[in-house]
C-alpha atoms as a PDB file:
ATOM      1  CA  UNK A   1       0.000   0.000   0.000  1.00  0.00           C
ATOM      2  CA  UNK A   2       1.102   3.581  -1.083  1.00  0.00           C
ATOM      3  CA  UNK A   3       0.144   7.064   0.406  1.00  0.00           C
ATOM      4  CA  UNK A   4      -1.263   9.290  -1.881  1.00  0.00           C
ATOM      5  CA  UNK A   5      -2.207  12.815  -2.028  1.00  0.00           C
ATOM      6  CA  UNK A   6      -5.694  13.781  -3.267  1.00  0.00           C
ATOM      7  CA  UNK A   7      -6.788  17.618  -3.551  1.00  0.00           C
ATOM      8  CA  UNK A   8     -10.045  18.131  -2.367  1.00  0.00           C
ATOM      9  CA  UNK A   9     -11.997  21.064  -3.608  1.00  0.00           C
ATOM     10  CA  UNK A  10     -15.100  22.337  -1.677  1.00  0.00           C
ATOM     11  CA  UNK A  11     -16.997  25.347  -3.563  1.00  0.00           C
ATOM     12  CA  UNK A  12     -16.227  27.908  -0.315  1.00  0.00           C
ATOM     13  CA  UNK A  13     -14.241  27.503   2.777  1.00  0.00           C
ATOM     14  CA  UNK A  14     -16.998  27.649   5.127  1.00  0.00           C
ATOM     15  CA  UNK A  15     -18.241  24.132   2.850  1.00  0.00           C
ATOM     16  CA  UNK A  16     -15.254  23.230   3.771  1.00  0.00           C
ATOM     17  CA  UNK A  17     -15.054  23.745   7.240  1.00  0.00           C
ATOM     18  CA  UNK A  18     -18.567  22.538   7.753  1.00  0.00           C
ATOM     19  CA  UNK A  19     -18.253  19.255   5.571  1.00  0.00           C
ATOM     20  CA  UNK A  20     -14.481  18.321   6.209  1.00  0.00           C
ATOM     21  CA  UNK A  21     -14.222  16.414   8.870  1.00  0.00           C
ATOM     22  CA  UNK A  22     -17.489  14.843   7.588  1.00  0.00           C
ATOM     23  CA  UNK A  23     -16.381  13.569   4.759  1.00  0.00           C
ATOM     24  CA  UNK A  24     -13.207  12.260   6.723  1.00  0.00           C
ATOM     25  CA  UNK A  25     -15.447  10.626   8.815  1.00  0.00           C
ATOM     26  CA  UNK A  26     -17.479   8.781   5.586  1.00  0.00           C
ATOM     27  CA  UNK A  27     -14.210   7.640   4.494  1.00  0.00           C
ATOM     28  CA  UNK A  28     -13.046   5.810   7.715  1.00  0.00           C
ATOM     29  CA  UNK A  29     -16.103   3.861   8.193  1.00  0.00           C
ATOM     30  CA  UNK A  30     -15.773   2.670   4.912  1.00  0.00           C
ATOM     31  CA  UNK A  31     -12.572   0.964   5.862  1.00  0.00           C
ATOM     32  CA  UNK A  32     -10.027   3.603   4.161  1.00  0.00           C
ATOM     33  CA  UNK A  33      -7.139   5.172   5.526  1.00  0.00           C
ATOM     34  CA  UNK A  34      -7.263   8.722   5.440  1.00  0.00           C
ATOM     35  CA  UNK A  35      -6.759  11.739   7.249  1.00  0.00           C
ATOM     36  CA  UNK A  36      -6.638  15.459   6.119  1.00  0.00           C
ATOM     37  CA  UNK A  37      -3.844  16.720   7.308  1.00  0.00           C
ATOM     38  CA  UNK A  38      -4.283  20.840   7.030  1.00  0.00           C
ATOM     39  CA  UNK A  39      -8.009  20.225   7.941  1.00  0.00           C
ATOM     40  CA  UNK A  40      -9.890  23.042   8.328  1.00  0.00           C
ATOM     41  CA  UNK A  41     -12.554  22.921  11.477  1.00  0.00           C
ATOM     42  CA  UNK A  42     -16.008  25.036  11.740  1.00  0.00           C
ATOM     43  CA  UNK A  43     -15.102  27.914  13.515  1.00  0.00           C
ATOM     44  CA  UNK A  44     -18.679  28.815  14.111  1.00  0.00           C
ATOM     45  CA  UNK A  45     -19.982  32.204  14.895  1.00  0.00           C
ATOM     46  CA  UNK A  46     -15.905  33.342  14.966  1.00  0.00           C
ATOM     47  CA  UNK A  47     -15.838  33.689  11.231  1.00  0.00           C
ATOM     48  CA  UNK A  48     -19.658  34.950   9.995  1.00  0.00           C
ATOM     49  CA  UNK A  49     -18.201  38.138   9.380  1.00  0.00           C
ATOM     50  CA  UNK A  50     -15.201  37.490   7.169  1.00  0.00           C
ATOM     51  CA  UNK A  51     -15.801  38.030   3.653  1.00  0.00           C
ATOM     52  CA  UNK A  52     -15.635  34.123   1.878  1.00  0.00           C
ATOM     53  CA  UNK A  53     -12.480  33.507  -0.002  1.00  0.00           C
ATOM     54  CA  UNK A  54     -14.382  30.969  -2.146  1.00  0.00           C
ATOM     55  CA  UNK A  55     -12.938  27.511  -3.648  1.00  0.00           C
ATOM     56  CA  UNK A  56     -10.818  25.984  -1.023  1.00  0.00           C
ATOM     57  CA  UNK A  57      -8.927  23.034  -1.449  1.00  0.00           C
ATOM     58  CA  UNK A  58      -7.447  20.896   1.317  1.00  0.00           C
ATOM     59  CA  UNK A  59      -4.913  17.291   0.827  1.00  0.00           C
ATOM     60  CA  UNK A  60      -6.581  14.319   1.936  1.00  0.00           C
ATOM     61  CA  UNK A  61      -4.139  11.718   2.519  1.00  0.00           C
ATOM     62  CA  UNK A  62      -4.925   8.201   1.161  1.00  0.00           C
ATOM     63  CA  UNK A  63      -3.488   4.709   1.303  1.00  0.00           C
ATOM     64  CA  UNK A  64      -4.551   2.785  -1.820  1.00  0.00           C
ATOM     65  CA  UNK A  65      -2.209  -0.037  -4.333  1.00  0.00           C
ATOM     66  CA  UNK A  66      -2.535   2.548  -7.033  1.00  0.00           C
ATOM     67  CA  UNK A  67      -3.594   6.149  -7.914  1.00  0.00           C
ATOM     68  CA  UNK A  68      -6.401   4.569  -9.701  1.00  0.00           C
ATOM     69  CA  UNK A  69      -7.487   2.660  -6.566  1.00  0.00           C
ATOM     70  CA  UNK A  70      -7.295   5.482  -4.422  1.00  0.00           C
ATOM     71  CA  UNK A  71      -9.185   8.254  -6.564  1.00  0.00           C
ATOM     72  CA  UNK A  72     -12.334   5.191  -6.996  1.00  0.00           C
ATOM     73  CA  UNK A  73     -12.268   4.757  -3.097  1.00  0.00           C
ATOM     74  CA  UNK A  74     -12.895   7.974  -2.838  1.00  0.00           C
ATOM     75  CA  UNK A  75     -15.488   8.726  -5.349  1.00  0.00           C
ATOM     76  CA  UNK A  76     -17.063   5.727  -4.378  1.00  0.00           C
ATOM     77  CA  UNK A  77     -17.534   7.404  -0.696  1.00  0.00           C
ATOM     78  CA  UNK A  78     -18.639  10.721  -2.156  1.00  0.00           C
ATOM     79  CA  UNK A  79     -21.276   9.259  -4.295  1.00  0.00           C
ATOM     80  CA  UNK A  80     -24.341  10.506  -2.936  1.00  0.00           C
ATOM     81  CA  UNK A  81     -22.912  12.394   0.042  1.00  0.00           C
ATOM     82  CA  UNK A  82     -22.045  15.533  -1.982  1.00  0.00           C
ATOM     83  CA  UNK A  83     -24.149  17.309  -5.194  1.00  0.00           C
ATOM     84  CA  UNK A  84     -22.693  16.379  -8.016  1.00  0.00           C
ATOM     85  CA  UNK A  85     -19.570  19.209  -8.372  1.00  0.00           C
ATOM     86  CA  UNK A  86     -20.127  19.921  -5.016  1.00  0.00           C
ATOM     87  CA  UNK A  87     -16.647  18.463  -3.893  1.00  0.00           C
ATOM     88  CA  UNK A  88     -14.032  17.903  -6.963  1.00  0.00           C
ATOM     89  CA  UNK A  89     -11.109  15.819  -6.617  1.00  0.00           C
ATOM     90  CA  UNK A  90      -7.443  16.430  -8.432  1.00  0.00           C
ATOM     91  CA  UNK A  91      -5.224  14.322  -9.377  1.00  0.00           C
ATOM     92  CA  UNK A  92      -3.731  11.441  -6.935  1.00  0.00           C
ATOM     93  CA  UNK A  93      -0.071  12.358  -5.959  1.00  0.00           C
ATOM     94  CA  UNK A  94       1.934   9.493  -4.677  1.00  0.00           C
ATOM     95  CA  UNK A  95       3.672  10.944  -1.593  1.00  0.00           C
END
């Protein structure tokens, strides 16, 4: 098993920061190693104010056989957890 790195891109960081850890979450129970490890966490009422800097993308860490492996685990997580283009996945790095 490899590591690799897959960027995750959520439409706004406060999607991010509200769906994040969830998505981390989705992708244990279904048996994957993964962890995010710049995750961002809801800050709340703390950041209502703060003009949005839009798309924000964060690594999610993976361990998969291949790149191929490891972007289909993932996809096959998001599937029906996020509207379509909701959440949009780069490349797999192998780290």
């Amino acid at each position: 098993m490899d590591t690799f790195v897959i960027p995750v891109t959520f439409p706004d960081l406060d999607t991010a920061k509200r769906d994040g850890d969830t998505f981390l979450d989705r992708l244990r129970t279904a048996g994957l190693t993964a962890e995010m490890p710049d995750g961002l966490h809801d800050d709340g009422e703390e950041g209502a104010g703060r003009p949005d800097p839009g798309p924000t993308t964060i690594e999610l860490r993976v361990r998969a056989a291949d790149a191929d492996e490891a972007r289909r685990q993932v996809e096959t997580v998001m599937d029906g957890q996020f509207p379509p283009g909701m959440v949009l996945l780069g490349d797999p790095i192998e780290v």
